[in-house]
Protein backbone atom coordinates (compact mmCIF):
# COMPACT_ATOMS: atom_id res chain seq x y z
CA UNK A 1 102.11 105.14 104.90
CA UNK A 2 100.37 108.05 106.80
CA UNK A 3 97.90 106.80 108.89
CA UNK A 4 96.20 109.93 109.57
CA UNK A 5 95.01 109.72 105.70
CA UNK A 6 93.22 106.71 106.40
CA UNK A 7 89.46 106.72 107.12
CA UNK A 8 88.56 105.20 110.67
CA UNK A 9 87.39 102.28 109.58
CA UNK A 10 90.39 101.53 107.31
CA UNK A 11 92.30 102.22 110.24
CA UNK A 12 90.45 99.52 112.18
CA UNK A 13 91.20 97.08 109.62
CA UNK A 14 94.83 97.79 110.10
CA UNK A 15 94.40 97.03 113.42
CA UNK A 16 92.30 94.34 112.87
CA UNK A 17 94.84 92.32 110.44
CA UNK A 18 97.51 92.26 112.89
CA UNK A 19 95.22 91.27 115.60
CA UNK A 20 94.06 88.38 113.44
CA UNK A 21 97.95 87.49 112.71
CA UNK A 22 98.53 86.98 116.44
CA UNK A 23 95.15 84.94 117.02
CA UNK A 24 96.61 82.84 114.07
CA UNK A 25 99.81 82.51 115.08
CA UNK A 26 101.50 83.87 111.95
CA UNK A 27 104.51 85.93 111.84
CA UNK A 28 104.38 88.05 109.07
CA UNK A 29 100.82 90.06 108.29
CA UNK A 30 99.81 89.62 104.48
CA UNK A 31 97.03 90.01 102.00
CA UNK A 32 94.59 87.55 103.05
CA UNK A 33 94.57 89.43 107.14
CA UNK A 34 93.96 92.81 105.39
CA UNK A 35 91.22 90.69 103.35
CA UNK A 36 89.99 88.99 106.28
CA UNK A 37 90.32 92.32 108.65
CA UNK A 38 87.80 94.10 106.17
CA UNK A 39 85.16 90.87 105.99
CA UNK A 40 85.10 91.16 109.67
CA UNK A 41 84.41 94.84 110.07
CA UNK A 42 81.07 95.11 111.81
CA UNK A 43 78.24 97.01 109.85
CA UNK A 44 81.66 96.97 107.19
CA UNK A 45 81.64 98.60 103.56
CA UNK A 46 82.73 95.33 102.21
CA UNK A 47 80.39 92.89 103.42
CA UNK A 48 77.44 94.85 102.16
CA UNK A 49 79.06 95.66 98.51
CA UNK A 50 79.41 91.83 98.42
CA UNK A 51 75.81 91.08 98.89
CA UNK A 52 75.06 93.98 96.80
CA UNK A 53 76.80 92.11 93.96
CA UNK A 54 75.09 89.18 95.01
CA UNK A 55 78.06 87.24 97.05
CA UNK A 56 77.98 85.78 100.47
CA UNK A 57 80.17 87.43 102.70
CA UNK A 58 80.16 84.67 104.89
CA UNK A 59 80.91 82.69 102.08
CA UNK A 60 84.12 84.38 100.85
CA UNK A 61 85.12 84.72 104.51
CA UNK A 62 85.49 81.32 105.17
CA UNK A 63 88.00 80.75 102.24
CA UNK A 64 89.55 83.83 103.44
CA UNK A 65 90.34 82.08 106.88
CA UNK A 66 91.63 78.77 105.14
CA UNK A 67 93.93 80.41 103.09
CA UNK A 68 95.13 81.82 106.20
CA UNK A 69 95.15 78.89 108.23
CA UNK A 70 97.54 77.81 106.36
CA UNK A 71 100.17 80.12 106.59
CA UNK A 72 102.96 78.67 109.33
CA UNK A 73 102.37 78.90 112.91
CA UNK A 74 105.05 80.16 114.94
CA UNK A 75 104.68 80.02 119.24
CA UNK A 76 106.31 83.07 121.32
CA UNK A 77 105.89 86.55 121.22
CA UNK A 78 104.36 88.73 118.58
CA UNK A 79 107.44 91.07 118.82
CA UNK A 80 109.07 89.67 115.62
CA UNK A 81 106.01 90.54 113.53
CA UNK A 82 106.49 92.16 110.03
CA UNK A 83 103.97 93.27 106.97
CA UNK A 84 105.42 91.49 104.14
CA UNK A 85 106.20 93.65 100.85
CA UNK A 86 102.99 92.57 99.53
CA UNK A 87 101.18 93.97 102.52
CA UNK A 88 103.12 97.12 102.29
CA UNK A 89 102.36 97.69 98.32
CA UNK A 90 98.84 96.98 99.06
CA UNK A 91 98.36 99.63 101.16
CA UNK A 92 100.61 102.26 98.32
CA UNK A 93 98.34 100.70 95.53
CA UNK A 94 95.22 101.77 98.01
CA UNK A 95 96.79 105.57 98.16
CA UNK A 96 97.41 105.57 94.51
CA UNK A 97 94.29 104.25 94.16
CA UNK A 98 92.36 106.93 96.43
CA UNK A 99 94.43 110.10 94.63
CA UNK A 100 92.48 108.25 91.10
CA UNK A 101 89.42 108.53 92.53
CA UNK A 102 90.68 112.15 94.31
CA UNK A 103 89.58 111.07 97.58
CA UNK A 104 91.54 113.16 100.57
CA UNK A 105 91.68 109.65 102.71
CA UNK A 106 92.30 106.39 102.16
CA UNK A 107 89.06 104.51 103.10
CA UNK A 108 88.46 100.73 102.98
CA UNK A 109 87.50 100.72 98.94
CA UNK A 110 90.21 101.72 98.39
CA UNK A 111 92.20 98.94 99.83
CA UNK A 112 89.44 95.86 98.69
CA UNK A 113 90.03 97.66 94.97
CA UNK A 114 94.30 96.94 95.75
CA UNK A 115 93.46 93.60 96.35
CA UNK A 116 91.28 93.09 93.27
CA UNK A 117 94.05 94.22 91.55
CA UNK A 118 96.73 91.56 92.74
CA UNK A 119 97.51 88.81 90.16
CA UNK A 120 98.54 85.24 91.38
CA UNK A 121 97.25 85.48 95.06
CA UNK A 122 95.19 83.77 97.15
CA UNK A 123 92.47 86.42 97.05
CA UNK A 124 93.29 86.42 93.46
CA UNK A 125 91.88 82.86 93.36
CA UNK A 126 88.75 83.14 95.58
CA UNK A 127 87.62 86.14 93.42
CA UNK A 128 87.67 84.21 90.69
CA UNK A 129 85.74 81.47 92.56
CA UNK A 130 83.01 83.87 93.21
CA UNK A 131 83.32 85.77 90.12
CA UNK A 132 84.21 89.43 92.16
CA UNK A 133 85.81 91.83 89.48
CA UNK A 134 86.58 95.51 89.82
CA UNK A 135 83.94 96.26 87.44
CA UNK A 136 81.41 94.82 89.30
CA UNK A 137 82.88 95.62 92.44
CA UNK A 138 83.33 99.89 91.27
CA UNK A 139 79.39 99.01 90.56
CA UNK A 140 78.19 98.29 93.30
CA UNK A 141 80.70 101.20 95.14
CA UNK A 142 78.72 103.44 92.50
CA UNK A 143 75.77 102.50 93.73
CA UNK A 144 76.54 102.56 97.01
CA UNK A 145 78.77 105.84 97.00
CA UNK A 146 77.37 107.83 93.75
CA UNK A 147 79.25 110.54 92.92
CA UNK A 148 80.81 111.23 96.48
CA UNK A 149 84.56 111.71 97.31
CA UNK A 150 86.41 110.63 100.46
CA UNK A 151 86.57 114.01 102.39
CA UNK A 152 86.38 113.32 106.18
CA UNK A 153 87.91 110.20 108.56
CA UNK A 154 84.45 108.87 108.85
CA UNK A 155 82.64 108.95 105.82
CA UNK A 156 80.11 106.49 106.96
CA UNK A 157 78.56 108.81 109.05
């Protein structure tokens, strides 16, 4: 992973899902931080494609945050903390991902569309509960985005 191809904000959610980890108390970072990380983001991507699809963020966020609470505690240091292999191929199915869409950074899209993508996870199952698919999801990016690639760090601006 080469952080300097990830948008800012992407990069915050990095940051953001092992921050959550260590407010949790978990060991290992997973899926459901990343998910959680990009739910949180402030004036986020994500949170506004969800209630352009007609989904409460705050909604999916909560379910987010039990799946997570109930991944084991551990006390001590954070020191010891690892990205599990699902972590790590989230963030190569967001690159692969971004090169599809021939994007020249990895931006936070990229890594919701790698977790729409998963099969038998716990995001898995609250998409389904909410009924978020990539087609709906690619959408509302559509609508959102057009026609626009990925070319900068901060393509919000």
């Amino acid at each position: 992973m080469n952080i300097e191809k990830y948008t800012q904000n992407a990069q915050q959610a990095l940051v953001a899902c092992q921050d959550i980890a260590v407010r949790e108390g978990n060991q290992m970072v997973d899926g459901e931080h990343i998910h959680l990380a990009l739910l949180e983001q402030q004036d986020g991507l994500i949170p506004k494609l969800l209630t352009a699809m007609g989904k409460d963020p705050a909604s999916v966020r909560a379910d987010v945050q039990a799946e997570i609470d109930k991944i084991p505690k551990v006390s001590g240091g954070s020191d010891n903390m690892y990205g599990t292999r699902r972590f790590n191929k989230i963030f190569m199915d967001a690159e692969a991902i971004a090169e599809q869409f021939t994007d020249e950074y990895v931006s936070v899209e990229h890594i919701y569309l790698a977790l729409l993508a998963e099969k038998g996870t716990p995001s898995e199952r609250i998409f389904l509960r909410y009924g978020i698919t990539k087609e709906k999801f690619l959408e509302a990016l559509t609508k959102v985005r057009g026609n626009q690639r990925v070319t900068s760090q901060n393509p919000e601006d």
